[in-house]
N, C-alpha and C. Protein backbone atom coordinates (compact mmCIF):
# COMPACT_ATOMS: atom_id res chain seq x y z
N UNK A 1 -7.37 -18.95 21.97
CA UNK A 1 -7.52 -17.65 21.34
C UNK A 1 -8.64 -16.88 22.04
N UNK A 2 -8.27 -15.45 22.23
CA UNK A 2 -9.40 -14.79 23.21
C UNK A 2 -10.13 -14.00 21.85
N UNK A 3 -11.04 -13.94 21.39
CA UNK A 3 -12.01 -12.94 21.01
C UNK A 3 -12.75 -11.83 21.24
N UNK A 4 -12.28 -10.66 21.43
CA UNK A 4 -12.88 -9.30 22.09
C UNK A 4 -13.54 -8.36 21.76
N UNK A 5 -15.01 -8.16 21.07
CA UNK A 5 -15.60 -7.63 20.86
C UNK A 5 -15.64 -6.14 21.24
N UNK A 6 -15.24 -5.03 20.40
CA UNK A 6 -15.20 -3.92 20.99
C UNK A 6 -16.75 -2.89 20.77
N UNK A 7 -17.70 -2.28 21.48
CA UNK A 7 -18.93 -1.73 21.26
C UNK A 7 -18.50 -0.44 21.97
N UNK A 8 -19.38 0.75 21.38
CA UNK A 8 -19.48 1.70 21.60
C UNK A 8 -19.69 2.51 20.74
N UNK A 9 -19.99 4.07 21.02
CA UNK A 9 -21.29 4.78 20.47
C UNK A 9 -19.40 5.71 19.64
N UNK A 10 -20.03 6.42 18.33
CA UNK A 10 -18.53 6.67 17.45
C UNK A 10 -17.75 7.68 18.62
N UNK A 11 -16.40 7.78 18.01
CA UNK A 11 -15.31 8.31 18.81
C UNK A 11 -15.54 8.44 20.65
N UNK A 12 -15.71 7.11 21.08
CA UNK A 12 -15.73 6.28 22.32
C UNK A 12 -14.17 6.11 22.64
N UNK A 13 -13.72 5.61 21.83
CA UNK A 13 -12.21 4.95 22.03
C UNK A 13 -12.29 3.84 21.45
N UNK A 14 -12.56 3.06 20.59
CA UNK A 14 -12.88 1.92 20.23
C UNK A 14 -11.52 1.03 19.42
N UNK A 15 -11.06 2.40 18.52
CA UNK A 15 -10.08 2.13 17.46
C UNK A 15 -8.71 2.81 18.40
N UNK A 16 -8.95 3.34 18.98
CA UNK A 16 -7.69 3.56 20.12
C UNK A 16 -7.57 2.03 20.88
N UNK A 17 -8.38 1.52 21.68
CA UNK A 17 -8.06 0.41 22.36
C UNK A 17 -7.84 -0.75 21.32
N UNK A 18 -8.74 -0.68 20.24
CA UNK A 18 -7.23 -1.99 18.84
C UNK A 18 -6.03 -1.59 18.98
N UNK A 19 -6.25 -0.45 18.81
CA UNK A 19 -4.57 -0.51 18.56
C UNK A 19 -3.64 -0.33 19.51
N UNK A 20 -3.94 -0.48 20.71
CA UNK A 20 -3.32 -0.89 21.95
C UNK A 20 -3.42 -2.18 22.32
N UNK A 21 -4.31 -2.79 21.69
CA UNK A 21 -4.28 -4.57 21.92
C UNK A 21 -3.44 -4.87 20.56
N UNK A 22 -3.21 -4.20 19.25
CA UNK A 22 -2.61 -4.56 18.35
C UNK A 22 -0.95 -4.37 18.58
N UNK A 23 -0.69 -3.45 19.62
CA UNK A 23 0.54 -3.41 20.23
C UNK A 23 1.33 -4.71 20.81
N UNK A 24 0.37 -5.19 21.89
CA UNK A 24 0.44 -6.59 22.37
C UNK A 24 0.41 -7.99 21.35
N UNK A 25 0.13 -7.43 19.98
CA UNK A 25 0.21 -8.68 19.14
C UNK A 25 -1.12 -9.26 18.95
N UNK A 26 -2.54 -8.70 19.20
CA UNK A 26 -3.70 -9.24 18.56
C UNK A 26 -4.07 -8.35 17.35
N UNK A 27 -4.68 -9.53 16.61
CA UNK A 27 -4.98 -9.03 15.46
C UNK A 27 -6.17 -8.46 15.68
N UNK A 28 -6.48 -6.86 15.00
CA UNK A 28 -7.59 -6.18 14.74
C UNK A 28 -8.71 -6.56 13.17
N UNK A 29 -9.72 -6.76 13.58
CA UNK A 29 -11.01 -6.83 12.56
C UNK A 29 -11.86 -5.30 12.69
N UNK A 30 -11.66 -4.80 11.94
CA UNK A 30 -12.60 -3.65 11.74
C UNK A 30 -13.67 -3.67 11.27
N UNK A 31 -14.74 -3.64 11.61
CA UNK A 31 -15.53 -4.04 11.00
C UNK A 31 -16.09 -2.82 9.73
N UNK A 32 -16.12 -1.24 10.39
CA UNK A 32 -16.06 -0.51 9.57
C UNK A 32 -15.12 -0.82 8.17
N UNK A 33 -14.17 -0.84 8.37
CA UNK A 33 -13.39 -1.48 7.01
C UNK A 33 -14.00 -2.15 6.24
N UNK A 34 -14.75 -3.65 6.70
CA UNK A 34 -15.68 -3.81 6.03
C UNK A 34 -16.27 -3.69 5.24
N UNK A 35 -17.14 -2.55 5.49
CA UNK A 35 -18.18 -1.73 4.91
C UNK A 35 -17.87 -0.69 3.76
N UNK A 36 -16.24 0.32 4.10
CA UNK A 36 -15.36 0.74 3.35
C UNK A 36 -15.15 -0.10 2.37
N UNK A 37 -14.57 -1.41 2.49
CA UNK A 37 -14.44 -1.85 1.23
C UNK A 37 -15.52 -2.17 0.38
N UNK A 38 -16.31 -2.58 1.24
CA UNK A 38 -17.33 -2.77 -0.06
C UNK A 38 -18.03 -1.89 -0.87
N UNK A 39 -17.52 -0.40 -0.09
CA UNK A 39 -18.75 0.78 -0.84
C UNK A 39 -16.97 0.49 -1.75
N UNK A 40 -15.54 0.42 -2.01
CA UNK A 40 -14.73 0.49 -3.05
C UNK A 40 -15.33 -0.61 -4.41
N UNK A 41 -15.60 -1.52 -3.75
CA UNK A 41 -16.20 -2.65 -4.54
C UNK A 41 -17.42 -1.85 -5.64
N UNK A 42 -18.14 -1.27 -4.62
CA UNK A 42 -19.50 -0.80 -5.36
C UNK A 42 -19.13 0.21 -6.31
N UNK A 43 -17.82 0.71 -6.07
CA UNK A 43 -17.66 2.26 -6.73
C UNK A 43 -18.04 3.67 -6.33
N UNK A 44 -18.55 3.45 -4.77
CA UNK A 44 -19.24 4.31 -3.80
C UNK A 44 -17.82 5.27 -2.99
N UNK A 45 -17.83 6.32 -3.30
CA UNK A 45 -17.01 6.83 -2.39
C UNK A 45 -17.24 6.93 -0.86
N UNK A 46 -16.47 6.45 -0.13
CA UNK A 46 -16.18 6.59 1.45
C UNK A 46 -17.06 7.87 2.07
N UNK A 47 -17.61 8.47 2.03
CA UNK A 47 -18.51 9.85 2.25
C UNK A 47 -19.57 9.02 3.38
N UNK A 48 -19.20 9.92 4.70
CA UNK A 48 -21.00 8.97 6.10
C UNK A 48 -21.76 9.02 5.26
N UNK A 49 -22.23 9.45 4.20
CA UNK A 49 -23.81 9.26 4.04
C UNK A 49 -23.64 7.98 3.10
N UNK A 50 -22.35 7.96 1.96
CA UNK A 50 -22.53 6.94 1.00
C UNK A 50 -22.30 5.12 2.33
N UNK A 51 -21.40 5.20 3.19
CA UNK A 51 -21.19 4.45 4.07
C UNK A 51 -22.37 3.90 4.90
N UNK A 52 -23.33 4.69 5.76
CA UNK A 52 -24.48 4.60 6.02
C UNK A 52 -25.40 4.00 5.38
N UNK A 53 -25.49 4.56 4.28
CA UNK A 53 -26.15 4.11 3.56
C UNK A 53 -26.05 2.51 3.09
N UNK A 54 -24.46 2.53 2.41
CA UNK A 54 -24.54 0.87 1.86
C UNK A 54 -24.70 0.06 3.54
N UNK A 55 -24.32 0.33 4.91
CA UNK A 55 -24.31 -0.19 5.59
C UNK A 55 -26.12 -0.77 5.86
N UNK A 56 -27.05 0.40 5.90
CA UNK A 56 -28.51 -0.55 5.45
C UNK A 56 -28.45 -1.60 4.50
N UNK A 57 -28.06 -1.00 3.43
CA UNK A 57 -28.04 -1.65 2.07
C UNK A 57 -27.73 -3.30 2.55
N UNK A 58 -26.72 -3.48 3.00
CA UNK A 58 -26.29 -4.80 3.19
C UNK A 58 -27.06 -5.08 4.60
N UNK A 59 -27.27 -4.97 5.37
CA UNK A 59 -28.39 -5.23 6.15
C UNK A 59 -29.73 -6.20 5.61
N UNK A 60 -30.10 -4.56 4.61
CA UNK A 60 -31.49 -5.24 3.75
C UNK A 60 -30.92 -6.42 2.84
N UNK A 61 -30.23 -6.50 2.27
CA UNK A 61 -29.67 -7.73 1.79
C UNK A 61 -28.97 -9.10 2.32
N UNK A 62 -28.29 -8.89 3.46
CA UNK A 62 -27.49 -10.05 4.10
C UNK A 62 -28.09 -10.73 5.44
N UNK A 63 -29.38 -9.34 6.51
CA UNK A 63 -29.65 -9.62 7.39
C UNK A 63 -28.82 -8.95 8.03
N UNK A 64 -29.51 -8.58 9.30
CA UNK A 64 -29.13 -7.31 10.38
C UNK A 64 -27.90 -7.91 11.05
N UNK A 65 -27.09 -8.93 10.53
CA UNK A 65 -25.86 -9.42 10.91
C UNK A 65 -24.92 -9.19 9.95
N UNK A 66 -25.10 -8.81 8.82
CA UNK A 66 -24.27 -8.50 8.01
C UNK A 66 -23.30 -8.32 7.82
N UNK A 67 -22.50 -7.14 8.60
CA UNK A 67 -21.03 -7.16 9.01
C UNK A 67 -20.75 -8.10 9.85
N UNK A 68 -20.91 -8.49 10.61
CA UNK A 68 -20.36 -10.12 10.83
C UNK A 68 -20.46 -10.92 9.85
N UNK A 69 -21.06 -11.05 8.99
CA UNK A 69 -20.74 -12.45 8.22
C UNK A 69 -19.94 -11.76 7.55
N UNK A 70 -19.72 -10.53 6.93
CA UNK A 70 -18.64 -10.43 6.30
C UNK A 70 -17.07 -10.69 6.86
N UNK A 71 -16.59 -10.51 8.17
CA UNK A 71 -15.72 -10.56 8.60
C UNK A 71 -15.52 -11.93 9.77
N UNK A 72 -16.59 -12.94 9.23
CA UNK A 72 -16.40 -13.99 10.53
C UNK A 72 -15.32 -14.81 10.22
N UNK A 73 -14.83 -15.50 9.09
CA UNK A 73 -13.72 -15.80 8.12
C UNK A 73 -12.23 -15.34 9.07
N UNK A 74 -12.17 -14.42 8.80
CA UNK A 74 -10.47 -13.62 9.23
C UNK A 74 -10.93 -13.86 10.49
N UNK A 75 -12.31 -13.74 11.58
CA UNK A 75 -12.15 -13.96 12.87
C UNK A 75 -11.41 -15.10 13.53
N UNK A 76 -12.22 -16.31 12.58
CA UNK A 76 -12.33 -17.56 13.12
C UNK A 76 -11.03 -18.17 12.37
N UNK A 77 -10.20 -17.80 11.39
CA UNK A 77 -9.01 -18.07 10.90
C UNK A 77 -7.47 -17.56 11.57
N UNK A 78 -8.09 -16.91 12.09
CA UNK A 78 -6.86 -16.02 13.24
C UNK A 78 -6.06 -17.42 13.68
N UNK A 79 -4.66 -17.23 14.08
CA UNK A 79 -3.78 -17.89 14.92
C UNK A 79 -3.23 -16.90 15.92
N UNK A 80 -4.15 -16.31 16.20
CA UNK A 80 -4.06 -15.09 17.44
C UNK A 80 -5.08 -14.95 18.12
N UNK A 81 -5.06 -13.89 19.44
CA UNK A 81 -6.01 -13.06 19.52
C UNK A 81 -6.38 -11.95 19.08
N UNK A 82 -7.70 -11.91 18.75
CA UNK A 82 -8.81 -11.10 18.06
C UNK A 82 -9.68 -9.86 18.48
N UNK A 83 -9.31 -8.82 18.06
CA UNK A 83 -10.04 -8.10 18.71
C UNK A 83 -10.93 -7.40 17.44
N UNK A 84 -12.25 -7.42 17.66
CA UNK A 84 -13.54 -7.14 16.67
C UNK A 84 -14.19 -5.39 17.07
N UNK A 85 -13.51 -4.92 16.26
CA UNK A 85 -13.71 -3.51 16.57
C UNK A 85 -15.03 -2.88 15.86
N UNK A 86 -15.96 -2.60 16.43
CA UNK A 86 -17.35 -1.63 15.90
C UNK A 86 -18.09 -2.76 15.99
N UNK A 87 -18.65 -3.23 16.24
CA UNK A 87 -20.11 -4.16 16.57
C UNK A 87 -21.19 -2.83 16.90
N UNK A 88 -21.87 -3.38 16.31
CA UNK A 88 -23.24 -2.20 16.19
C UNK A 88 -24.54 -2.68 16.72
N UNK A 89 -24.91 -3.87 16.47
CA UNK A 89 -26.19 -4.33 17.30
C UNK A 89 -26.07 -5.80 18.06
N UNK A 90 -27.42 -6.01 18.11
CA UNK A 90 -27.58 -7.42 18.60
C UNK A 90 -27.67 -8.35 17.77
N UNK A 91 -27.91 -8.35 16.63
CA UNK A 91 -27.60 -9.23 15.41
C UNK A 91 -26.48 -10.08 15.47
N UNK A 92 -25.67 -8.62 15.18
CA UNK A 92 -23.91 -8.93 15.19
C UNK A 92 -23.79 -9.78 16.00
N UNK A 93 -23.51 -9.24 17.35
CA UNK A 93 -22.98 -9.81 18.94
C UNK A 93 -23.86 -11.48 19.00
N UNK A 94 -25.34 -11.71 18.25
CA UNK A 94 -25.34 -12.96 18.19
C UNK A 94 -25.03 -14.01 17.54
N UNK A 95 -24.67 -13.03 16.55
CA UNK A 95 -24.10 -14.09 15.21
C UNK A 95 -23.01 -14.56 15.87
N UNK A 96 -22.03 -13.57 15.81
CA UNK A 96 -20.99 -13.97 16.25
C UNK A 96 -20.86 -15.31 17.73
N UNK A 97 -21.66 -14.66 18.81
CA UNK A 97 -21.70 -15.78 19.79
C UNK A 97 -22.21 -17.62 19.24
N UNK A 98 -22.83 -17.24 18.32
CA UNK A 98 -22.94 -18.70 18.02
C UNK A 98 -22.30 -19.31 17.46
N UNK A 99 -20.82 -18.56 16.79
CA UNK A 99 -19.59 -19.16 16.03
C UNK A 99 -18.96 -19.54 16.88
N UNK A 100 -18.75 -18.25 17.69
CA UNK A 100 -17.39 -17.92 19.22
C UNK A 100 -18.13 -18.26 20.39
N UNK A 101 -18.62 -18.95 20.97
CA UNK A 101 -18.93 -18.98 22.11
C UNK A 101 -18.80 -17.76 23.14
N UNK A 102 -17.39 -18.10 23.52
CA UNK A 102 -16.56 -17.96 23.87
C UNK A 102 -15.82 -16.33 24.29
N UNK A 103 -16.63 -15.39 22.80
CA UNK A 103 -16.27 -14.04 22.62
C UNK A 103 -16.83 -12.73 23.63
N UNK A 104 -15.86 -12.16 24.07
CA UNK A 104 -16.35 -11.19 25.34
C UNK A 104 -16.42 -9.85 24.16
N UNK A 105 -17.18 -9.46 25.49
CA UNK A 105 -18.09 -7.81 24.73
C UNK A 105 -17.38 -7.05 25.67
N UNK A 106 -17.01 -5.52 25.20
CA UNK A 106 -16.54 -5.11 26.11
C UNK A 106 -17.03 -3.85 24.88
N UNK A 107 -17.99 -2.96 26.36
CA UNK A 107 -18.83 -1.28 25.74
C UNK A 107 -17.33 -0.45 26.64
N UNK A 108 -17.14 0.55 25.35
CA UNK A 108 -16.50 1.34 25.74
C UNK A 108 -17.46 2.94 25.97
N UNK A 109 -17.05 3.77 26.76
CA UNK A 109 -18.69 4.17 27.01
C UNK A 109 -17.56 5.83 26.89
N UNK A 110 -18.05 7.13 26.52
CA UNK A 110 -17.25 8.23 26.86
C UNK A 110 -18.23 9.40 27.06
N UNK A 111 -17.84 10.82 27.61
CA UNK A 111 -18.66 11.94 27.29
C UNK A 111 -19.12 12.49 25.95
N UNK A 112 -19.81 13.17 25.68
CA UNK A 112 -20.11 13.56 24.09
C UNK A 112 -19.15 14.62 23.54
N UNK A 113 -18.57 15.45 24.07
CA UNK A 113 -17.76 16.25 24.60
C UNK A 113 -16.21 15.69 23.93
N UNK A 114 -15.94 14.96 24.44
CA UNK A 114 -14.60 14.41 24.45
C UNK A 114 -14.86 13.11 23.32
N UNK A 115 -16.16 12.68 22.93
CA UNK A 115 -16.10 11.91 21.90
C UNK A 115 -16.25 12.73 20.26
N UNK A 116 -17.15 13.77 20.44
CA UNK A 116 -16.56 15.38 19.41
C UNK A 116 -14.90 15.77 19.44
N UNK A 117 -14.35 15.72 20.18
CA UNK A 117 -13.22 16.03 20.11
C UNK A 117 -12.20 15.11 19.10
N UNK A 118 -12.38 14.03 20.13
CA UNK A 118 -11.79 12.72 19.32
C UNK A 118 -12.02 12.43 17.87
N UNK A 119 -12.99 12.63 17.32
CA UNK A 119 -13.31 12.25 16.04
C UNK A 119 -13.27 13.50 14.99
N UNK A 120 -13.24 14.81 15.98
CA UNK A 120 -12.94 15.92 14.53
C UNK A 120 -11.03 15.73 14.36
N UNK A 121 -10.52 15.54 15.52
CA UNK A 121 -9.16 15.44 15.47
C UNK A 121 -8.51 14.00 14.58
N UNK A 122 -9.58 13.45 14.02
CA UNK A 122 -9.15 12.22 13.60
C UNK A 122 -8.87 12.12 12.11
N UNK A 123 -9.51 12.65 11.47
CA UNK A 123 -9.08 13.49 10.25
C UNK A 123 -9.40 12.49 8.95
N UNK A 124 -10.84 11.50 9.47
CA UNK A 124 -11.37 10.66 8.34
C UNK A 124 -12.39 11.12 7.55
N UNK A 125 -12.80 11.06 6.48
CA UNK A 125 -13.90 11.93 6.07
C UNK A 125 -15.24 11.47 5.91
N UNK A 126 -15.47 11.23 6.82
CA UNK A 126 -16.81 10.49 7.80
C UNK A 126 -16.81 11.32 9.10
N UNK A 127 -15.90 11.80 9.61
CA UNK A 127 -16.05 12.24 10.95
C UNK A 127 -17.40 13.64 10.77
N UNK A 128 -17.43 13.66 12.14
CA UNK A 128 -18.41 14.55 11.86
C UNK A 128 -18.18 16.08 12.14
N UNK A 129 -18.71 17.21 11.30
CA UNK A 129 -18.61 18.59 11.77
C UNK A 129 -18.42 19.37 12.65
N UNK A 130 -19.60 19.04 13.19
CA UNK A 130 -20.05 19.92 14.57
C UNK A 130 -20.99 18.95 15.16
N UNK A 131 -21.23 19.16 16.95
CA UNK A 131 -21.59 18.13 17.59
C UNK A 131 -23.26 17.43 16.68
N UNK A 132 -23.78 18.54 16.16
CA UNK A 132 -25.24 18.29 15.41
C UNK A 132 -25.18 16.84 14.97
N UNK A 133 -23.83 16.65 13.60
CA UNK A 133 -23.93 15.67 13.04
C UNK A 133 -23.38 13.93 14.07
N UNK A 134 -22.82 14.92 14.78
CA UNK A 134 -21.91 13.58 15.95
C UNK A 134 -23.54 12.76 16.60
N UNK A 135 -24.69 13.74 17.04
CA UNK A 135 -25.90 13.31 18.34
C UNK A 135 -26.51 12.71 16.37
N UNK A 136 -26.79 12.74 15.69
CA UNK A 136 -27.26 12.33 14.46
C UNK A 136 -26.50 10.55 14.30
N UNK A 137 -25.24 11.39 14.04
CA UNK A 137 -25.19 10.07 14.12
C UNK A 137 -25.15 8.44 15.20
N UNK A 138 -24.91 9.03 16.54
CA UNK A 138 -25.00 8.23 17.64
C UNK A 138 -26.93 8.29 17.38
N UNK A 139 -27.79 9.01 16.65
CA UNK A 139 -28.85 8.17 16.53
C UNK A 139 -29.06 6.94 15.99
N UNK A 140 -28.61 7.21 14.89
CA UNK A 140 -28.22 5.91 14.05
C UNK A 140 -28.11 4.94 14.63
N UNK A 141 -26.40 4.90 14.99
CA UNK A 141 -26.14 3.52 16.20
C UNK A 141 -27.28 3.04 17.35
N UNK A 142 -27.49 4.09 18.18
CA UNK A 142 -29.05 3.70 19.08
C UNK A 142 -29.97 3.07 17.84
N UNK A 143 -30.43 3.38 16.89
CA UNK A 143 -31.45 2.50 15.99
C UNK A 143 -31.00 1.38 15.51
N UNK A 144 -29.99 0.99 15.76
CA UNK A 144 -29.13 -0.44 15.37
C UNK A 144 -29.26 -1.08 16.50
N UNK A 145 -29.52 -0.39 17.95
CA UNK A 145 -29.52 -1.71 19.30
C UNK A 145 -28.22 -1.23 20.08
N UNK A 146 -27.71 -0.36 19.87
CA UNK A 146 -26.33 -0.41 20.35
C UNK A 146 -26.09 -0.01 21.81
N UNK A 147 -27.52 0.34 22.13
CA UNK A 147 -27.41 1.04 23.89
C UNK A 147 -28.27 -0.85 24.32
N UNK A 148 -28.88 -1.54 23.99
CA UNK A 148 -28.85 -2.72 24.19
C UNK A 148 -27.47 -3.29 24.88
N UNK A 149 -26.75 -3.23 23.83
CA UNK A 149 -25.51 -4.02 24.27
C UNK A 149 -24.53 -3.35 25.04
N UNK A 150 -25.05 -2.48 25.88
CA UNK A 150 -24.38 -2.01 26.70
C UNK A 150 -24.46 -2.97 28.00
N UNK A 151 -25.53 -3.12 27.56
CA UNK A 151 -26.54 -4.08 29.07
C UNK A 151 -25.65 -5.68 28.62
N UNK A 152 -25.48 -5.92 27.66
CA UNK A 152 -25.15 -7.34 27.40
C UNK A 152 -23.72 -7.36 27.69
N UNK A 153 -22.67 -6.26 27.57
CA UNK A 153 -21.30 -6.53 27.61
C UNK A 153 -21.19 -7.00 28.87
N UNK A 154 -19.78 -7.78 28.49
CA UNK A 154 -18.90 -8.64 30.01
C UNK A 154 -18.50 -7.36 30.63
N UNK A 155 -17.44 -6.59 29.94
CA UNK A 155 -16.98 -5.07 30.49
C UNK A 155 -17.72 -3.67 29.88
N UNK A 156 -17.29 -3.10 31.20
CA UNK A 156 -17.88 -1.35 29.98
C UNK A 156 -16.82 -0.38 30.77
N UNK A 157 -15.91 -0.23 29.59
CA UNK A 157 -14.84 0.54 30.31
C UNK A 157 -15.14 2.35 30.57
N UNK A 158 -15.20 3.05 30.73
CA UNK A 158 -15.25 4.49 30.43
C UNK A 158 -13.88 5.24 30.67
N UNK A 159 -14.18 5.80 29.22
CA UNK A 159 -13.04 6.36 28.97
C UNK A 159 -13.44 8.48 29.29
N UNK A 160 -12.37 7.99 30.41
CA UNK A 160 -13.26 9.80 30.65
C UNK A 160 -11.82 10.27 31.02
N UNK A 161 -10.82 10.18 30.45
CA UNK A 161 -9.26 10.74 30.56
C UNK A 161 -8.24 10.73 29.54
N UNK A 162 -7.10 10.72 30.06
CA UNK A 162 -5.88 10.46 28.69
C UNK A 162 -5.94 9.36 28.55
N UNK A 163 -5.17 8.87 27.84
CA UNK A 163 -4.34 8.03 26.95
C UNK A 163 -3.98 6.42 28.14
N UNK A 164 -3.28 7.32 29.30
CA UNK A 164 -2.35 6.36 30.22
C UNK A 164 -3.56 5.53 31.31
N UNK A 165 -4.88 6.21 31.30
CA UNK A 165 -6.02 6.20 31.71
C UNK A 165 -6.47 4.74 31.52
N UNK A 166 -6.78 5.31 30.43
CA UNK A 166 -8.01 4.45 29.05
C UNK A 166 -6.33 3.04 29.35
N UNK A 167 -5.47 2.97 28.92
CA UNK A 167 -4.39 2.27 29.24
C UNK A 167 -4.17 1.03 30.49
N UNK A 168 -4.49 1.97 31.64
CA UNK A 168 -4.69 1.12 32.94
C UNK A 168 -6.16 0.63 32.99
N UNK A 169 -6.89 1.26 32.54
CA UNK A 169 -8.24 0.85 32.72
C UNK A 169 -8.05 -0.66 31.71
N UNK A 170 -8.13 -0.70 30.53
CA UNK A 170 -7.94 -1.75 30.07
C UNK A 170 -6.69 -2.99 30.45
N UNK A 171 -5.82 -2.75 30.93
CA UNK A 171 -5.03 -3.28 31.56
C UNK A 171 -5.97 -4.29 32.89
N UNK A 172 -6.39 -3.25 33.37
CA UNK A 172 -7.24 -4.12 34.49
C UNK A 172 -7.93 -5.55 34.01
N UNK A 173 -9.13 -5.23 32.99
CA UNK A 173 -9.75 -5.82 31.90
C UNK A 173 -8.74 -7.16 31.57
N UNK A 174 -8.16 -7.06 31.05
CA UNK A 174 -7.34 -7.81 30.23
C UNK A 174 -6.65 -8.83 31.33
N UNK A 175 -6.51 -8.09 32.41
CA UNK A 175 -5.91 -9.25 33.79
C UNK A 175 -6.59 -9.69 34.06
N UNK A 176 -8.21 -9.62 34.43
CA UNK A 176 -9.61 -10.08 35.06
C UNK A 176 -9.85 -11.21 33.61
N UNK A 177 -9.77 -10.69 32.30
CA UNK A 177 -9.93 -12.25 31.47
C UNK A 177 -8.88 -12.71 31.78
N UNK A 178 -7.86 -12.89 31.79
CA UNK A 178 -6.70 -13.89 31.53
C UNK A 178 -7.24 -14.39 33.13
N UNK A 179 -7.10 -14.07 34.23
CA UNK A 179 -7.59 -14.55 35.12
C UNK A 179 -8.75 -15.61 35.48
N UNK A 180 -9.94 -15.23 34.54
CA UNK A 180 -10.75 -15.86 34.16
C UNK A 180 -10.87 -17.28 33.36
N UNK A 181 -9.76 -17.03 32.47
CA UNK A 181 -9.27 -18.39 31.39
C UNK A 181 -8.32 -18.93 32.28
N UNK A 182 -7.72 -18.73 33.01
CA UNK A 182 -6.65 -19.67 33.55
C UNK A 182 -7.52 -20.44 34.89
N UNK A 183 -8.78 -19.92 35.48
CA UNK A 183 -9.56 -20.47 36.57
C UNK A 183 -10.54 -21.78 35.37
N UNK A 184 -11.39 -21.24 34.34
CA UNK A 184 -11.70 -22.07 33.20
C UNK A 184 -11.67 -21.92 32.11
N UNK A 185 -10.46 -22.76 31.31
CA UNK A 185 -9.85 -22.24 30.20
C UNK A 185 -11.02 -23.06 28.89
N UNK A 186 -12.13 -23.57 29.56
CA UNK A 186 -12.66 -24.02 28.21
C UNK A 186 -14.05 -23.15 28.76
């Protein structure tokens, strides 16, 4: 089973490339979902600030790994491959490595420009306004470690085109691991 950690700063491409590996038959972990469910749990409506918020919240309570332990379960229960969408710091990415060995990081990296675009067109109600709230919130993520693990990923794809782009680019990716596991598959 391959494990693929997806990182990057919001509307990167992150949840576009799941669901192009979910095409191929790996199962997606969201980790945002996560967090969604539990603000349903709390009675917290889905709103960035109520989300943000419980996302400290469980931090200060679970440890700056938090969303990983919530979702390490469905990782490590898979009879597939896994792809772990939104990793946010170094917490995460270590928790996880000490379950998964094994699990590749891969930063998806984009313009600010075209990552505003992506996320007003996305039509969740978290996305952000105008670019103000988009550089606000990519603060956030930077205060979580997340330009860290840029430096730590196996890949860092950039997505600076269409669809068929971002497509071949990961394509490449995906031949260089399998390539990799078939030279040493343990």
């Amino acid at each position: 089973m391959i494990v693929l950690g997806l990182v990057g700063l919001p509307g990167s491409g992150k949840t576009t490339i799941a669901k192009m590996l979910e095409s191929r038959g790996w199962k997606i972990i969201s980790m945002g979902d996560y967090v969604r469910r539990e603000a349903l749990k709390r009675g917290l409506k889905p709103t960035r600030e109520n989300l943000s918020m419980l996302a400290h919240r469980l931090r200060e309570e679970l440890g700056m790994d938090a969303i990983a332990k919530l979702c390490i379960d469905d990782i490590v229960s898979s009879d597939r491959n896994v792809v772990v969408d939104g990793l946010r710091s170094p917490s995460e990415v270590d928790y996880l490595k000490n379950r998964i060995p094994s699990i590749i990081l891969l930063f998806i990296d984009a313009p600010i420009d075209r990552r505003f675009s992506l996320l007003s067109s996305r039509g969740r109600i978290d996305d952000p306004k105008c670019i103000e709230d988009l550089i606000a919130r990519d603060n956030e993520e930077i205060r979580f470690g997340i330009l860290e693990l840029r430096d730590r990923a196996d890949y860092v794809l950039i997505n600076d085109g269409g669809l068929e782009n971002l497509e071949r680019r990961l394509e490449a990716i995906l031949r260089d691991i399998s390539s990799k596991i078939e030279k040493d598959p343990y």
